[in-house]
Structures are given as structure tokens and as C-alpha cells.
PDB file of N, CA and C in Angstrom:
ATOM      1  N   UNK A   1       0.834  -1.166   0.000  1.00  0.00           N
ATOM      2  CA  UNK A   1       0.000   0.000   0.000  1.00  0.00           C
ATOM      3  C   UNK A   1       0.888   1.241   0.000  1.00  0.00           C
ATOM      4  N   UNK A   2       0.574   2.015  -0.922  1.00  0.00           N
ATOM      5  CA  UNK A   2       1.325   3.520  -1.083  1.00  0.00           C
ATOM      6  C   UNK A   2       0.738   3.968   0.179  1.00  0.00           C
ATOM      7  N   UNK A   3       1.900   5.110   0.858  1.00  0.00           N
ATOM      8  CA  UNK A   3       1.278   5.993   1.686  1.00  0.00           C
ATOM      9  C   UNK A   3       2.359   7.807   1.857  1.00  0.00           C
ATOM     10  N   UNK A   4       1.315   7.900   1.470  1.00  0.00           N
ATOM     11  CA  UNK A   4       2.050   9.132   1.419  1.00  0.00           C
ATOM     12  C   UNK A   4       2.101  10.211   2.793  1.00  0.00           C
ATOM     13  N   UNK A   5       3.412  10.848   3.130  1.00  0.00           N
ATOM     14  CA  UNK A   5       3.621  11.519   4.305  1.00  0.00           C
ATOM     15  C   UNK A   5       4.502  12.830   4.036  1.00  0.00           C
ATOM     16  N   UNK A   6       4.492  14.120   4.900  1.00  0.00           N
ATOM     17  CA  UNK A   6       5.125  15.515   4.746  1.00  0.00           C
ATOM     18  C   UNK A   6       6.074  15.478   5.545  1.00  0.00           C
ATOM     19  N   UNK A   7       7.321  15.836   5.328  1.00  0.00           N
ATOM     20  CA  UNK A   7       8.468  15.713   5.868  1.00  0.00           C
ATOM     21  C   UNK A   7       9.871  16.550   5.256  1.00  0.00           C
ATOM     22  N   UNK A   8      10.021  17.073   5.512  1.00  0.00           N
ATOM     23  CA  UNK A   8      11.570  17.908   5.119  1.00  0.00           C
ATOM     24  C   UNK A   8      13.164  17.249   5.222  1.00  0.00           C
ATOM     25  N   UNK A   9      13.210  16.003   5.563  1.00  0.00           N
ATOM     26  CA  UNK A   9      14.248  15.231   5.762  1.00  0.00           C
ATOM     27  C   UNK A   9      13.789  13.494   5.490  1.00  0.00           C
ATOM     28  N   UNK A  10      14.204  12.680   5.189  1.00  0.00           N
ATOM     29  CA  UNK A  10      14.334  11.439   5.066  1.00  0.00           C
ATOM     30  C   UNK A  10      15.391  10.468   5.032  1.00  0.00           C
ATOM     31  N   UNK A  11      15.508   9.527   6.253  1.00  0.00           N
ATOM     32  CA  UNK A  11      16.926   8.833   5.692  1.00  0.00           C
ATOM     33  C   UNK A  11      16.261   7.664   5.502  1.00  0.00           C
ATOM     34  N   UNK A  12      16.286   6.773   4.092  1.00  0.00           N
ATOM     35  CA  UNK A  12      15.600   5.404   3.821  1.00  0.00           C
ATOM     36  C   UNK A  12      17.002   4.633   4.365  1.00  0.00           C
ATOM     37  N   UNK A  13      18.413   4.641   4.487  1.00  0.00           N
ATOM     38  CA  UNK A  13      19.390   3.353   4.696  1.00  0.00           C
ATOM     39  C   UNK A  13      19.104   2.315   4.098  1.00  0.00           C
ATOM     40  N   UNK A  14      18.854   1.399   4.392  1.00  0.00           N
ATOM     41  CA  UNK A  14      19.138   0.357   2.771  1.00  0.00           C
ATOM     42  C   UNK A  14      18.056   0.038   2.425  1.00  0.00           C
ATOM     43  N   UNK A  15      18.158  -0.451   1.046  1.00  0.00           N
ATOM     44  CA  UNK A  15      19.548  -1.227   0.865  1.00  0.00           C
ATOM     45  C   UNK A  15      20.357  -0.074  -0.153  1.00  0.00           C
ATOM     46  N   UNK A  16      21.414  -0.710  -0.492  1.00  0.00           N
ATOM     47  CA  UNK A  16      22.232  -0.104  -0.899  1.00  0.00           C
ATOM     48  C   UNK A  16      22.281   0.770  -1.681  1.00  0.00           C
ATOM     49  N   UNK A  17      22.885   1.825  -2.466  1.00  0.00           N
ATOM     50  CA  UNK A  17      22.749   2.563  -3.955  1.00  0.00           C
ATOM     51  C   UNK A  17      24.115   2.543  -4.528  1.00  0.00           C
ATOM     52  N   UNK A  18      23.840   3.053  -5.932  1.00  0.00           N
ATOM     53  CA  UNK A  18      25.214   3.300  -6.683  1.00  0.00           C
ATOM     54  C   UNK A  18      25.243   4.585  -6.947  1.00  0.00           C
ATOM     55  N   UNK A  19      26.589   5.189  -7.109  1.00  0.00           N
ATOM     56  CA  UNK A  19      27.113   6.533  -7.384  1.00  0.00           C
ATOM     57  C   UNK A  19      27.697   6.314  -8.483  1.00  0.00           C
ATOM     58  N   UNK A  20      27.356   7.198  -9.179  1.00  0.00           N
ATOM     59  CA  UNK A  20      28.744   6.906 -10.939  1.00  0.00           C
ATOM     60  C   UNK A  20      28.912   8.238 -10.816  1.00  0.00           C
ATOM     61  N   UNK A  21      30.512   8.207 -11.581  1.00  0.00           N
ATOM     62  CA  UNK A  21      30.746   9.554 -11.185  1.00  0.00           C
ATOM     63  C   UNK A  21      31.696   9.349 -12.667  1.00  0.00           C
ATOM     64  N   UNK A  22      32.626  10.943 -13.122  1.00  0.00           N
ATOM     65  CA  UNK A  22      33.874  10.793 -13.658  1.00  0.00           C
ATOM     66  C   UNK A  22      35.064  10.716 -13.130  1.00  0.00           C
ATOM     67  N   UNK A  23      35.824  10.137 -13.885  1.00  0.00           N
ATOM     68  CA  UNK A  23      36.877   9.333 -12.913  1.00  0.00           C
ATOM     69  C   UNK A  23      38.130   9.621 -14.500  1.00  0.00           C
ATOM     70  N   UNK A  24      38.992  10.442 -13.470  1.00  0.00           N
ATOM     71  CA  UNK A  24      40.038  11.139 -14.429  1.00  0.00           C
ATOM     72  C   UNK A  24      40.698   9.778 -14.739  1.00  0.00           C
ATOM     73  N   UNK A  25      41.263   8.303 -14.008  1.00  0.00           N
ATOM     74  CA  UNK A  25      41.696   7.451 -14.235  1.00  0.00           C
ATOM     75  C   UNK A  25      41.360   6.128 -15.622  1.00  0.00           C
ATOM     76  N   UNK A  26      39.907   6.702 -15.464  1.00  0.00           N
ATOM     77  CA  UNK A  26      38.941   5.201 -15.991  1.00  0.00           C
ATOM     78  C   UNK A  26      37.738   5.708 -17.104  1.00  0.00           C
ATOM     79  N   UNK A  27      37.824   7.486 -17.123  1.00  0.00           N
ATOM     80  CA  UNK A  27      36.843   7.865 -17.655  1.00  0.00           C
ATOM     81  C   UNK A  27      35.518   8.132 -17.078  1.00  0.00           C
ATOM     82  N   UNK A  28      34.908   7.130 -16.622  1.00  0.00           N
ATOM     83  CA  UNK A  28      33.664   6.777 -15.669  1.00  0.00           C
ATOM     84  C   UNK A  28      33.997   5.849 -14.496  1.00  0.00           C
ATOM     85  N   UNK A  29      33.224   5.699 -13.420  1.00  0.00           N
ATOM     86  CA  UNK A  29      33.182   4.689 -12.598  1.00  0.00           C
ATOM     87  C   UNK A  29      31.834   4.762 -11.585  1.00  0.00           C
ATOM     88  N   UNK A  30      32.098   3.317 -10.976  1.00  0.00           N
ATOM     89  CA  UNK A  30      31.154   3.391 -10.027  1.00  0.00           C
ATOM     90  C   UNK A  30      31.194   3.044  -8.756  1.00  0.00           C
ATOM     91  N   UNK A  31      30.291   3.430  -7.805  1.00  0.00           N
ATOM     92  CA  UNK A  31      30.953   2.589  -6.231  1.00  0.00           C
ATOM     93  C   UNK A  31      29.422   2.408  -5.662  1.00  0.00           C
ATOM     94  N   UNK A  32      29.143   1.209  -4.866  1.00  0.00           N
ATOM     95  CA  UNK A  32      28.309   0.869  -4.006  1.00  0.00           C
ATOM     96  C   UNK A  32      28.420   1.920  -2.525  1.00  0.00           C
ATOM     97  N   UNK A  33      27.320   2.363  -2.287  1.00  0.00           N
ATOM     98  CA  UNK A  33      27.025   3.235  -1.080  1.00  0.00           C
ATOM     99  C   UNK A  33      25.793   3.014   0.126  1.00  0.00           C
ATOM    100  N   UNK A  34      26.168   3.241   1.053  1.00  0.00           N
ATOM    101  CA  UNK A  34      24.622   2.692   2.449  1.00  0.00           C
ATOM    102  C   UNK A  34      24.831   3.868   2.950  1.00  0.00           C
ATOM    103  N   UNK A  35      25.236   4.466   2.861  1.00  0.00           N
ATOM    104  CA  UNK A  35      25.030   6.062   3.621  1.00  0.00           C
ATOM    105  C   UNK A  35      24.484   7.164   2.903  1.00  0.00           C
ATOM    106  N   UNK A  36      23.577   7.350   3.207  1.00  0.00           N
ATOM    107  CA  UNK A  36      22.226   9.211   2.205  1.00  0.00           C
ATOM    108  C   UNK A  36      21.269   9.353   2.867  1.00  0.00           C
ATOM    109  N   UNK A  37      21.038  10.511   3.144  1.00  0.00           N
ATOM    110  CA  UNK A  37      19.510  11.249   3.512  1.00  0.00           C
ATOM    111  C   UNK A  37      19.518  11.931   2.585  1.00  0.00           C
ATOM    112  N   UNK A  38      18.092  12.299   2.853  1.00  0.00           N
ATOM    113  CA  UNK A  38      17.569  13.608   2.142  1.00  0.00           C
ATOM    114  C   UNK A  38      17.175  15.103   3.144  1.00  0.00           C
ATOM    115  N   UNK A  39      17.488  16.040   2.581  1.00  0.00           N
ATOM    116  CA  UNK A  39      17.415  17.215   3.420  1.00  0.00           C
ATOM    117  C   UNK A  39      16.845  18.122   2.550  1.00  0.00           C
ATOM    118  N   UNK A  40      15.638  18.724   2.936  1.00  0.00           N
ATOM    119  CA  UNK A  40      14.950  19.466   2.259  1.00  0.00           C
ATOM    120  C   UNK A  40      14.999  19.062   0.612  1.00  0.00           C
ATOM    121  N   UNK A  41      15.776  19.812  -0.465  1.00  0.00           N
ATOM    122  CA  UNK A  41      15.665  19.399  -1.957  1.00  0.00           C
ATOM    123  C   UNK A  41      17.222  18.807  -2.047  1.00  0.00           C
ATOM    124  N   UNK A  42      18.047  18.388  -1.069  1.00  0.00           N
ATOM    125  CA  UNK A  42      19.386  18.358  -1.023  1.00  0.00           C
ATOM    126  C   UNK A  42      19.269  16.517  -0.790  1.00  0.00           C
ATOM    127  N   UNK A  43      20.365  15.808  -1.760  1.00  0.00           N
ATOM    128  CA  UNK A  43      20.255  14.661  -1.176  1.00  0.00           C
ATOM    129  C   UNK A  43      22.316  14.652  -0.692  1.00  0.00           C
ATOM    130  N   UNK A  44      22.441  13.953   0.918  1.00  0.00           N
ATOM    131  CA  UNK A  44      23.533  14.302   2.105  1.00  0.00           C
ATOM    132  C   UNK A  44      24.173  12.428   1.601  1.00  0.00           C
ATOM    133  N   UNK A  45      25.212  12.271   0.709  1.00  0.00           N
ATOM    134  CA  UNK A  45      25.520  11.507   0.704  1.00  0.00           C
ATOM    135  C   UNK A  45      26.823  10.653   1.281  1.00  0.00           C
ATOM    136  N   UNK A  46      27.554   9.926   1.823  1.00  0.00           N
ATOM    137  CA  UNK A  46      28.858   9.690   2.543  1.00  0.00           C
ATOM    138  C   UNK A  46      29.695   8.546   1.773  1.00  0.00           C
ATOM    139  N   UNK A  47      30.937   9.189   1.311  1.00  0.00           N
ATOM    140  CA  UNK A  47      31.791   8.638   1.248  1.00  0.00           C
ATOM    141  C   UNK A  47      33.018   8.588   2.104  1.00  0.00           C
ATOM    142  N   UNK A  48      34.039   8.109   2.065  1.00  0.00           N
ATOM    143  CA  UNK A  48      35.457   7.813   2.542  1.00  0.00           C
ATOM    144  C   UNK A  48      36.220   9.397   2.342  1.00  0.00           C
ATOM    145  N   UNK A  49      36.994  10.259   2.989  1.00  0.00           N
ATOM    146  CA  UNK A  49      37.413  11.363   2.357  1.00  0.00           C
ATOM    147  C   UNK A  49      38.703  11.156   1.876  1.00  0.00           C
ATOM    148  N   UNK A  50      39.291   9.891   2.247  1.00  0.00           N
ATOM    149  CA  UNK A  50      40.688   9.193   0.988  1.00  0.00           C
ATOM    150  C   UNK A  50      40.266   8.210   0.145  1.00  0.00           C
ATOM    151  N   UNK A  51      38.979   7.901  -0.636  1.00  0.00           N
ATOM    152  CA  UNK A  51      39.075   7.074  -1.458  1.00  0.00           C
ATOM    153  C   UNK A  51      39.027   8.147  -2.707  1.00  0.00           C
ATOM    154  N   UNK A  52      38.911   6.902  -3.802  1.00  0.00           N
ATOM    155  CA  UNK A  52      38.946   7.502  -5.221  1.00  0.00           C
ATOM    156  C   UNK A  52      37.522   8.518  -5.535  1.00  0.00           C
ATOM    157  N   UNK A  53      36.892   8.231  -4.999  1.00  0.00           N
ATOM    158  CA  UNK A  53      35.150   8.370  -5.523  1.00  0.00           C
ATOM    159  C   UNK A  53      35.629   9.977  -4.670  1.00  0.00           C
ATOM    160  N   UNK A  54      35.575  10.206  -3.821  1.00  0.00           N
ATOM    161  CA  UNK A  54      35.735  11.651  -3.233  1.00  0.00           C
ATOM    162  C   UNK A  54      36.948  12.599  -3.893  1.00  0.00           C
ATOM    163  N   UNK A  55      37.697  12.116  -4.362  1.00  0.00           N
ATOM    164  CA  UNK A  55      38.595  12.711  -5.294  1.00  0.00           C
ATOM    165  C   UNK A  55      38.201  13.244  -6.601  1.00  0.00           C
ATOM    166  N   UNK A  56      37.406  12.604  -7.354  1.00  0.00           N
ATOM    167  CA  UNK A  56      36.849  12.667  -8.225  1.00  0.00           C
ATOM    168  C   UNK A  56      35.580  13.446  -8.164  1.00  0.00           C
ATOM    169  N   UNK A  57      34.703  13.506  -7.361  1.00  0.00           N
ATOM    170  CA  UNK A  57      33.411  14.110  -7.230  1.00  0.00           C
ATOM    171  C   UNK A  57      34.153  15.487  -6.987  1.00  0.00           C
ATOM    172  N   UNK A  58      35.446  15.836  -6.059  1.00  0.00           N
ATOM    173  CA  UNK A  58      35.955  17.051  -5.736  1.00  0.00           C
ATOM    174  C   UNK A  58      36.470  17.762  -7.332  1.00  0.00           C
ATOM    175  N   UNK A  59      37.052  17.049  -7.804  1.00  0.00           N
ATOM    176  CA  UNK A  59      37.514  17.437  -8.654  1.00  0.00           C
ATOM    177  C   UNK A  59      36.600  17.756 -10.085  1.00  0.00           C
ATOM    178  N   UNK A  60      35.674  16.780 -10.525  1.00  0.00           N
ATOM    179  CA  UNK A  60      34.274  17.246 -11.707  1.00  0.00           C
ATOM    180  C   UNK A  60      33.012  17.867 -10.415  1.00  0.00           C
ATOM    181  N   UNK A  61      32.668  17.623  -9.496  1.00  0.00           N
ATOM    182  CA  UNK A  61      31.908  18.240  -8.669  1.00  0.00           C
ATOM    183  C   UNK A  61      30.391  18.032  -9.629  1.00  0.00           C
ATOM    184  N   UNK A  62      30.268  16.484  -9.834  1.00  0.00           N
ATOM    185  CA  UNK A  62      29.481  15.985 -10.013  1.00  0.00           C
ATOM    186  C   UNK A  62      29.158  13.904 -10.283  1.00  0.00           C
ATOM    187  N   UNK A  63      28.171  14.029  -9.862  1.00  0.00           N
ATOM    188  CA  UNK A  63      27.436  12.440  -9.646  1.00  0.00           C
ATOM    189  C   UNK A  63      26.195  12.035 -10.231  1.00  0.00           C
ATOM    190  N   UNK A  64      25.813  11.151  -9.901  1.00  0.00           N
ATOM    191  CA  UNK A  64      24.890  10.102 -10.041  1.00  0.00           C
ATOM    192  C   UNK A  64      24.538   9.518  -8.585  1.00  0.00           C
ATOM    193  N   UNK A  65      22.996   9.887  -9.009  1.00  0.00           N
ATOM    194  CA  UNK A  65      22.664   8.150  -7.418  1.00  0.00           C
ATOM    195  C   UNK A  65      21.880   7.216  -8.685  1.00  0.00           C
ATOM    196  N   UNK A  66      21.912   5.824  -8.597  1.00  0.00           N
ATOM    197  CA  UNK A  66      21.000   5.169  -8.773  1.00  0.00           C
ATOM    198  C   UNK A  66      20.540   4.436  -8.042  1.00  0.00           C
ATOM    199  N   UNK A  67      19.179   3.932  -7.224  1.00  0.00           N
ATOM    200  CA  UNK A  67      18.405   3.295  -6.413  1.00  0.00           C
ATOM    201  C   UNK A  67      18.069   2.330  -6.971  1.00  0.00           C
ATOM    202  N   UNK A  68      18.539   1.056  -7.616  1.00  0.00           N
ATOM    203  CA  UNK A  68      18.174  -0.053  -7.942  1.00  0.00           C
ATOM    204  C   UNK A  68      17.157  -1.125  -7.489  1.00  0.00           C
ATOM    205  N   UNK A  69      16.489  -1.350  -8.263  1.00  0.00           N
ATOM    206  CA  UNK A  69      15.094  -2.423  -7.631  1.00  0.00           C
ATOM    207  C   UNK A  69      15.858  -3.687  -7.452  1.00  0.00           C
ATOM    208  N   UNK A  70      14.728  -4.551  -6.762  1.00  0.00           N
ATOM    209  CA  UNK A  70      15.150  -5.696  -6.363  1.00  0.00           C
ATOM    210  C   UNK A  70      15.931  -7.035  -7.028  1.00  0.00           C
ATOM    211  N   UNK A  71      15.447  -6.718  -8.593  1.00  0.00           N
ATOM    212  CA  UNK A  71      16.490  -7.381  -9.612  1.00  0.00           C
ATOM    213  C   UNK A  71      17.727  -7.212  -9.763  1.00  0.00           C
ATOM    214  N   UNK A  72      18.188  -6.182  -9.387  1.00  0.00           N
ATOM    215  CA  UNK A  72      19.909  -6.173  -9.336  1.00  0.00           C
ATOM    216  C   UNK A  72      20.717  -5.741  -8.225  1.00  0.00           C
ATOM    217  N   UNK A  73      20.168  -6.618  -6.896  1.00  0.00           N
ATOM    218  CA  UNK A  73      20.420  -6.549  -5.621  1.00  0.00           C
ATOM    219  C   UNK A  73      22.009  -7.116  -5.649  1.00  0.00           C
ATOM    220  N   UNK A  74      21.877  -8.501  -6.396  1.00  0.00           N
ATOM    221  CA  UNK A  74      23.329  -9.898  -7.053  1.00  0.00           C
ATOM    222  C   UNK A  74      24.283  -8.855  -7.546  1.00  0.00           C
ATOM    223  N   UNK A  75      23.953  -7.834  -8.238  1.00  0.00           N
ATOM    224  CA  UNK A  75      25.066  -7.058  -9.093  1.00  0.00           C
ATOM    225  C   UNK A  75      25.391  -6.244  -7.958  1.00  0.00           C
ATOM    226  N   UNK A  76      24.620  -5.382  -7.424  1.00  0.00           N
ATOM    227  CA  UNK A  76      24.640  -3.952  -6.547  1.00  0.00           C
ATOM    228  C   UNK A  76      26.013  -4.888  -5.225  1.00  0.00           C
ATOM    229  N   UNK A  77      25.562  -5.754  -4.840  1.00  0.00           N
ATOM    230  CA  UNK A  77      26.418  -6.822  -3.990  1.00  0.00           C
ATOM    231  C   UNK A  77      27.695  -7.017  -4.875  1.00  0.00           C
ATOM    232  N   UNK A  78      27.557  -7.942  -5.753  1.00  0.00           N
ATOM    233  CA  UNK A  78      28.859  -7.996  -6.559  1.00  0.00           C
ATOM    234  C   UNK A  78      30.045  -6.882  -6.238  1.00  0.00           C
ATOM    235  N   UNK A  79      29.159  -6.048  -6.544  1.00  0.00           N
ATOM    236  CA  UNK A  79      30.458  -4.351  -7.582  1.00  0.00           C
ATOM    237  C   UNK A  79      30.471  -4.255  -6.282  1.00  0.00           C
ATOM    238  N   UNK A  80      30.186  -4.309  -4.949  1.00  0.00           N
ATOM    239  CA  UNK A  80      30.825  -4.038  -3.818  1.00  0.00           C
ATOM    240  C   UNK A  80      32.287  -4.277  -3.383  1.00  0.00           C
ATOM    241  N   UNK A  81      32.359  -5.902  -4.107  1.00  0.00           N
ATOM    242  CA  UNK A  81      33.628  -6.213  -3.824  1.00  0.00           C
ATOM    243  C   UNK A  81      34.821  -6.331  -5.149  1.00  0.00           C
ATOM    244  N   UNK A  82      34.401  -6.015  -6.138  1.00  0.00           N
ATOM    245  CA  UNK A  82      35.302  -5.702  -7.105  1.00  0.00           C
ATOM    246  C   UNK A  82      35.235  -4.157  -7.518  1.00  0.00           C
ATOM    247  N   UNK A  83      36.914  -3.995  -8.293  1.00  0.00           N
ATOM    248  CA  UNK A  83      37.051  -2.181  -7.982  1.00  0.00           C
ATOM    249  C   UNK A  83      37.534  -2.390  -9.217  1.00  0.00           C
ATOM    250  N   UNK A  84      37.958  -0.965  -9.724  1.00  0.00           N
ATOM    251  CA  UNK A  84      38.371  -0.187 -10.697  1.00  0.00           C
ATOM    252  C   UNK A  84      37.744  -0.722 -11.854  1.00  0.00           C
ATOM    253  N   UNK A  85      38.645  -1.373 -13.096  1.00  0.00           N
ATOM    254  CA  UNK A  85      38.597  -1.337 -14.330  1.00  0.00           C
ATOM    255  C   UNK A  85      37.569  -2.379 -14.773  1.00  0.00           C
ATOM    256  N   UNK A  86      37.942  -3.248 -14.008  1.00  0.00           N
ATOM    257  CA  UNK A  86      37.061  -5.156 -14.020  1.00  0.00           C
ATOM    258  C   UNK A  86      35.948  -5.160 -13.588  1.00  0.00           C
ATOM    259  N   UNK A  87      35.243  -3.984 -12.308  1.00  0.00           N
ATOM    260  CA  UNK A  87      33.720  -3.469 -11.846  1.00  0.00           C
ATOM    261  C   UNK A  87      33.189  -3.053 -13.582  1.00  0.00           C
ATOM    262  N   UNK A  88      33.850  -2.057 -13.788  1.00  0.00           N
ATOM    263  CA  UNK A  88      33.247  -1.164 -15.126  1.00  0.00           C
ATOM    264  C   UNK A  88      32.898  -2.171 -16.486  1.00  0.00           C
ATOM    265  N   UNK A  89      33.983  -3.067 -16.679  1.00  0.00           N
ATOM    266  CA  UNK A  89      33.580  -3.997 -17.769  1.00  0.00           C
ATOM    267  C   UNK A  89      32.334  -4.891 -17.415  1.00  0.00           C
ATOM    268  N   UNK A  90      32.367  -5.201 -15.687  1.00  0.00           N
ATOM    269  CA  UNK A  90      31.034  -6.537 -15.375  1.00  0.00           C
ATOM    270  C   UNK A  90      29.954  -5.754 -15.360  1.00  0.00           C
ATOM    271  N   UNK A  91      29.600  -4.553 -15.151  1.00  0.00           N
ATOM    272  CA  UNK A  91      28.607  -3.946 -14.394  1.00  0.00           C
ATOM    273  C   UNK A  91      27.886  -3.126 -15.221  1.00  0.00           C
ATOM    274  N   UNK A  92      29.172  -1.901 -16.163  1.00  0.00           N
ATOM    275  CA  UNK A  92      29.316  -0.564 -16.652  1.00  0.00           C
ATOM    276  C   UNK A  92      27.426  -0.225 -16.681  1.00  0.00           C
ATOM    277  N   UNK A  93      27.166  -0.814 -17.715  1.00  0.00           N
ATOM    278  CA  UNK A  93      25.694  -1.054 -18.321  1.00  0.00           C
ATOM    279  C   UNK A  93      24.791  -1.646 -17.158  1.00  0.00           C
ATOM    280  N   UNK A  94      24.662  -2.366 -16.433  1.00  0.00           N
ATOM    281  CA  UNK A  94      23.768  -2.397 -16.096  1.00  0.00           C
ATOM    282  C   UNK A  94      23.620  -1.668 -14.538  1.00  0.00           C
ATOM    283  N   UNK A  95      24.494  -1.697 -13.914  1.00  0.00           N
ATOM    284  CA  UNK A  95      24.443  -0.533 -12.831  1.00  0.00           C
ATOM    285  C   UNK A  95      24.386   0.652 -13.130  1.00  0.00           C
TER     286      UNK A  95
END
């Protein structure tokens, strides 16, 4: 059942989402994320402040969320544990 409610903040926590971003290394990339609210029209997302993904968002100062349905829970899991070049070839397209 839909239900609809008024609220100025929301944190759903999981399951998980993806961020794609540009990535001066790879062209594009992507990373699995469990940390976002929403704040007013602002969505508050958390990364690592030494990984690659925060380097990159600093540097193009732009992203992607995607919220994936329950069909590509296997992938969203997957690309968790594989990185860089070998995520982008298994995933690129469908994450």
C-alpha cells in the first residue's frame, strides 16, 4: 500500500545505492554506497574522504545516485567487492 507523508528530511538506509561519477583514471566509474539522507531538496551523501570516488566528485563536482530495484540486488552486492577497471567492464551497463 502507497502511503504518502510531509516531511523535510528522510533517511531510507538500505539497501544499498550506486554513485557513478567521472573518474580522471577510468573515464567513468562506479561505487556501491549505504550512507544518504535527504534534506529538504538536497540529497547528504557519505563517502570515505581518501578514497577515489571523493577525489573525483571534488575534482568534476558531479554524480549520479542510482536506487536499484530488487532485480539487481546480485550485481549492486557484486560491484561491492570488485574495484576499478574489471567493476566497469562486469557492471558498466547495467548498474
Amino acid at each position: 500500500m502507497k502511503q504518502s507523508f510531509k516531511t523535510s528530511k528522510l533517511y531510507y538506509g538500505f539497501p544499498i545505492f550506486i554513485l557513478r561519477y567521472q573518474d580522471q583514471n577510468f573515464g567513468h566509474n562506479i561505487t556501491t554506497c549505504s550512507s544518504s539522507y535527504s534534506l529538504g531538496d538536497w540529497i547528504v551523501v557519505g563517502v570515505v574522504a581518501r578514497e577515489n570516488v571523493a577525489d573525483q566528485i571534488k575534482h568534476y563536482q558531479k554524480f549520479t545516485v542510482n536506487i536499484p530495484d530488487e532485480n539487481l540486488m546480485l550485481e549492486m552486492e557484486q560491484a561491492g567487492f570488485i574495484s576499478h577497471q574489471e567493476k566497469l567492464e562486469r557492471f558498466g551497463s547495467t548498474l
